[in-house]
Protein backbone atom coordinates (compact mmCIF):
# COMPACT_ATOMS: atom_id res chain seq x y z
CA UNK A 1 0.00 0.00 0.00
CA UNK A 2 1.10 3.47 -0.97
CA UNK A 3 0.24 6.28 1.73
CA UNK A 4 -0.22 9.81 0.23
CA UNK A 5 -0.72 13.00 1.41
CA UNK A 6 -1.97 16.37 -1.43
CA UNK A 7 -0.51 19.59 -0.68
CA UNK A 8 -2.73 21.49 -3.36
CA UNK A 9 -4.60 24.75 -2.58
CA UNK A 10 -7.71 23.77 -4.88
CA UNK A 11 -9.71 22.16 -3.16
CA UNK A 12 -12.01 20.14 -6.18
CA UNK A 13 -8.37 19.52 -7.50
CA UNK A 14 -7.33 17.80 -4.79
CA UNK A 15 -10.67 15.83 -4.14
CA UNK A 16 -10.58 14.67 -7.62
CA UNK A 17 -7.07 13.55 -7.50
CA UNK A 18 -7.99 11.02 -4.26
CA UNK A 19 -10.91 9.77 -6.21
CA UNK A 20 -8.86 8.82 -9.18
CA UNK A 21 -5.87 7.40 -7.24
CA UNK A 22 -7.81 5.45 -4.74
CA UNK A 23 -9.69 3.61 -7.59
CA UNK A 24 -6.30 1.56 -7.16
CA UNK A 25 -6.19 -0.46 -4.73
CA UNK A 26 -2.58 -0.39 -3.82
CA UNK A 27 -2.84 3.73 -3.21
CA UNK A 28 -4.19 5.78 -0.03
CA UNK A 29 -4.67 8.90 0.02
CA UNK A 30 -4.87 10.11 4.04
CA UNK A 31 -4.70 13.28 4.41
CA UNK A 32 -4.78 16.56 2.28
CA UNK A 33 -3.49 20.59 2.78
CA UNK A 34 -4.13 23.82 1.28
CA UNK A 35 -0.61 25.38 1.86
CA UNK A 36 2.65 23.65 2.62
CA UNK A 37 2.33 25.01 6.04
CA UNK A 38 -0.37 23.23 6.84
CA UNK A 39 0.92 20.00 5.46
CA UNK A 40 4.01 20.18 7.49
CA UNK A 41 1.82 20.68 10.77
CA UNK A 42 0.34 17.81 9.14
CA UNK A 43 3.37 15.44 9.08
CA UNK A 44 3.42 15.48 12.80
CA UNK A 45 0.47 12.88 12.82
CA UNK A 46 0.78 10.79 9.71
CA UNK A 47 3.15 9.08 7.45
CA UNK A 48 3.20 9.00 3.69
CA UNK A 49 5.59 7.17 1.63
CA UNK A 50 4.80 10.13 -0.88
CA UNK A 51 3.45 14.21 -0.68
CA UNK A 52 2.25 15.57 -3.94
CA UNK A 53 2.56 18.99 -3.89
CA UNK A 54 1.52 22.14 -6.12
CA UNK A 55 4.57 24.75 -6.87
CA UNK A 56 2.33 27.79 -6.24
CA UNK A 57 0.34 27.58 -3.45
CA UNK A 58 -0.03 30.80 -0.69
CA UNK A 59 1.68 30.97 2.78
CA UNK A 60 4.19 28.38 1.96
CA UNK A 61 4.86 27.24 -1.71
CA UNK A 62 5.83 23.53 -2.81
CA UNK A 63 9.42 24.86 -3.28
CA UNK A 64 9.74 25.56 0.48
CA UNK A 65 7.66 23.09 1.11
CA UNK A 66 9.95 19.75 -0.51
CA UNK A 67 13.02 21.19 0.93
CA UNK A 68 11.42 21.45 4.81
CA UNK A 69 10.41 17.82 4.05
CA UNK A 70 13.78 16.62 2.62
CA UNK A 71 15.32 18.14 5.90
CA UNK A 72 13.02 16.42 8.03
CA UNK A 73 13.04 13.13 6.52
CA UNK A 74 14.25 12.23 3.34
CA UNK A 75 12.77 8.91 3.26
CA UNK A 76 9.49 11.12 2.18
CA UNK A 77 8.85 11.31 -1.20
CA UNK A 78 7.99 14.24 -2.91
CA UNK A 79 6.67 14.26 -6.42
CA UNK A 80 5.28 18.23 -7.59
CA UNK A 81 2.09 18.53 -9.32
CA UNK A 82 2.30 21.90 -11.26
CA UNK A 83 1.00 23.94 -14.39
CA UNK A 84 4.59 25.51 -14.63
CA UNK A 85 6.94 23.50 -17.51
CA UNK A 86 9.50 26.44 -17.32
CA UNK A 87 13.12 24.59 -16.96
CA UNK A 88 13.97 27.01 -14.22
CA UNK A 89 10.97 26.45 -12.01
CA UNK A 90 11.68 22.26 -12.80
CA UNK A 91 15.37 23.09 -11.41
CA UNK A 92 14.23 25.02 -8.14
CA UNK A 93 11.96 21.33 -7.86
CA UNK A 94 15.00 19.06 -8.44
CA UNK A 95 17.46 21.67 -5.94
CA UNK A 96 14.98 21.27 -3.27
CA UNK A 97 15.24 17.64 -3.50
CA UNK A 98 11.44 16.90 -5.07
CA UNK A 99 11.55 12.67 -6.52
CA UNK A 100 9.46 13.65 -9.25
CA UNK A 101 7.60 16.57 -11.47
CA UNK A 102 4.47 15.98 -13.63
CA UNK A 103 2.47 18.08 -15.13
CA UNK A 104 -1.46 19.36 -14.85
CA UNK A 105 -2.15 19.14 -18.56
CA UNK A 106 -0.83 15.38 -18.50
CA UNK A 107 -3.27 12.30 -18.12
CA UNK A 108 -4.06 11.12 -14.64
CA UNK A 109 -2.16 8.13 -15.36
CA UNK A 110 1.44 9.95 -15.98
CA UNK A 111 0.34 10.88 -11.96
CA UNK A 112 -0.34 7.26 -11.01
CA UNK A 113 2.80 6.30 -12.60
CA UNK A 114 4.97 8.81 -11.03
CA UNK A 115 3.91 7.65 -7.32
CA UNK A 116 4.52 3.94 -8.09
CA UNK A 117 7.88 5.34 -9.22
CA UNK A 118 8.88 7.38 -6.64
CA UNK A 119 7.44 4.57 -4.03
CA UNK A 120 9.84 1.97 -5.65
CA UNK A 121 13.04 4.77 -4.81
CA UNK A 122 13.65 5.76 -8.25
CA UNK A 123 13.03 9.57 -9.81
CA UNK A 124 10.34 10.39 -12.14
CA UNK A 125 9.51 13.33 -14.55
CA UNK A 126 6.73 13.94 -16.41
CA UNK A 127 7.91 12.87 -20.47
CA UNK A 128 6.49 16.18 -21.94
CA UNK A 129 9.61 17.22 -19.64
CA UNK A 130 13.04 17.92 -21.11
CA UNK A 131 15.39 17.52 -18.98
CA UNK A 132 18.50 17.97 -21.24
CA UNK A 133 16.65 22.10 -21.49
CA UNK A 134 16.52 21.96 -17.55
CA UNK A 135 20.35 20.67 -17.20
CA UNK A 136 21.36 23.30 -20.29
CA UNK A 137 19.25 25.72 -18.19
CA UNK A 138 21.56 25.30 -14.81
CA UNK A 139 24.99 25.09 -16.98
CA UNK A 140 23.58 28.76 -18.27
CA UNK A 141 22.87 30.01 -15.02
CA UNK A 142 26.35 28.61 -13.56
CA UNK A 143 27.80 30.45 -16.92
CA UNK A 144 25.78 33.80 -16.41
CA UNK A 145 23.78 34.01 -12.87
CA UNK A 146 21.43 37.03 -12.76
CA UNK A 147 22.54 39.97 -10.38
CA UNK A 148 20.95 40.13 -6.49
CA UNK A 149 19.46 43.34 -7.73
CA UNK A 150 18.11 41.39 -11.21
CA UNK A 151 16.54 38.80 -9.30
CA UNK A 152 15.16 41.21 -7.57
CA UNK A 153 13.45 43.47 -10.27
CA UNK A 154 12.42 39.74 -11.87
CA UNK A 155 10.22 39.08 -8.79
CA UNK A 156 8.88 42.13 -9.10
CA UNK A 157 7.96 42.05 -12.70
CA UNK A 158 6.19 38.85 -11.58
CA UNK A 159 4.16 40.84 -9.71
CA UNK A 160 3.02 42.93 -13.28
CA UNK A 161 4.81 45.74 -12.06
CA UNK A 162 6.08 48.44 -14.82
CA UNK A 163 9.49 49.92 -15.20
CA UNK A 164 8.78 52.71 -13.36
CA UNK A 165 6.62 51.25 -10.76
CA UNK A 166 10.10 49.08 -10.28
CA UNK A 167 12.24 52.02 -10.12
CA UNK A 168 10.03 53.99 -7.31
CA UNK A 169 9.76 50.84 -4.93
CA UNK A 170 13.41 50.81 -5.50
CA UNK A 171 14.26 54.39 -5.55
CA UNK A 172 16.40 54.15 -8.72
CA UNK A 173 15.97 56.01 -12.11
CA UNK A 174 13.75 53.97 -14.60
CA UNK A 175 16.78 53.96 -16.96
CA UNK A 176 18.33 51.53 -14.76
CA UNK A 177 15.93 48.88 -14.35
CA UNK A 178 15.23 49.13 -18.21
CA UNK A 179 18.95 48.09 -18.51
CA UNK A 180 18.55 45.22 -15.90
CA UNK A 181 15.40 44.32 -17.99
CA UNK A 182 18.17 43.96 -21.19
CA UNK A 183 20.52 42.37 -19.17
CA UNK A 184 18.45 39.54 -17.88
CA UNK A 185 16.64 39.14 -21.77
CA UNK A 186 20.59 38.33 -22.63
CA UNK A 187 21.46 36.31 -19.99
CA UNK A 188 18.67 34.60 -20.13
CA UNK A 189 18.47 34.27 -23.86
CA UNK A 190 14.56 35.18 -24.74
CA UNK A 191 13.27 36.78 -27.14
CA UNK A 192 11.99 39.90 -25.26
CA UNK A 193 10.24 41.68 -22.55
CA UNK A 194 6.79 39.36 -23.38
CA UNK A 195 9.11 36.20 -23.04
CA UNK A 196 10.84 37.85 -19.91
CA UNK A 197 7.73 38.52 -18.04
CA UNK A 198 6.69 34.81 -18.91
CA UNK A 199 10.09 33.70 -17.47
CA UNK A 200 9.60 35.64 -14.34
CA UNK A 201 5.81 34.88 -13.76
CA UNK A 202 6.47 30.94 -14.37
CA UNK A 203 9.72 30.96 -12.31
CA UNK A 204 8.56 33.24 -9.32
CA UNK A 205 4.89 33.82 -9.52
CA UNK A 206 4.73 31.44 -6.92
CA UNK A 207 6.43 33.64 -4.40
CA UNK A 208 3.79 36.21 -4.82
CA UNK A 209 0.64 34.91 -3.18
């Protein structure tokens, strides 16, 4: 038998995921959170073999959520259950320690498949996945890491926030966060501002509820 636990802030979501996995009978799903906060409070009293968790999810996200697990017990296995394909928010998964990533758009059965996976001790990722973009993705970063101060204006264009909006929250002129907005499109290597404020909403919009 395979214990589970759903960290997943939508609450039909997360009903419909225990119907469909406990239509096997090998899978249990015994218990279920709307925040990772409340699934760590959680892990006091029961004991899955496996947590699937949503990336963004208010109070505490699945990002901060794996790694509090992984330091608590690693024996846990986390698989994430997210919308977000971006290879950067796959790599802050995989750095927190997560067993496995699958996608929402992807059957129910790429889910089942995971956990039985994961349960056995091996990694899984979802196949619409490619993992040769996420490991090109870190050797970029290790080549050309953002700036504190671009990381910081790419939160905050994950928020929606303009150029100038950006430069009065961080009392600087608007020409300079222009030229961290150019700096990160060519580190980065997109195609624009569009593409960069897809980058930063997929990589940190899950910071921002």
């Amino acid at each position: 038998m395979i214990f589970i636990t759903i960290a997943e802030d939508h609450i039909s979501l997360s009903d419909g995921l225990k119907v469909f996995l406990e239509q096997d009978s090998n899978i249990e799903v015994i218990g279920n959170a709307p925040n990772g906060k409340e699934m760590l409070e959680m892990l006091k009293f029961v004991k899955p073999q496996v947590v699937l968790t949503d990336i963004n999810m208010p109070i505490m996200n699945g990002v901060e959520l794996c790694t509090a697990i992984k330091s608590l017990n690693k024996n846990i296995k986390v698989i994430a259950l997210s919308m977000y394909d971006n290879p950067g928010a796959i790599k802050e998964m995989i750095d927190a320690g997560a067993d496995g990533y699958v996608l929402k758009i992807s059957p129910l059965t790429e889910l089942k498949k995971a956990i039985e996976t994961v349960a056995s001790g091996k990694n899984y990722f979802d196949q619409a996945i490619d993992l040769e973009e996420v490991n090109k993705k870190e050797q970029n970063d290790d080549v050309q890491p953002l700036s504190r101060s671009e990381t910081e204006i790419l939160k905050l264009i994950a928020l929606g926030k303009t150029s100038a909006e950006i430069a009065e929250e961080r009392q600087t002129a608007v020409s300079t966060v222009v030229k961290h907005r150019k700096n990160m499109i060519h580190k980065l290597q997109l195609e624009g501002k569009n593409e960069l404020y897809k980058y930063a909403l997929q990589r940190y919009g899950h910071y921002n509820q």
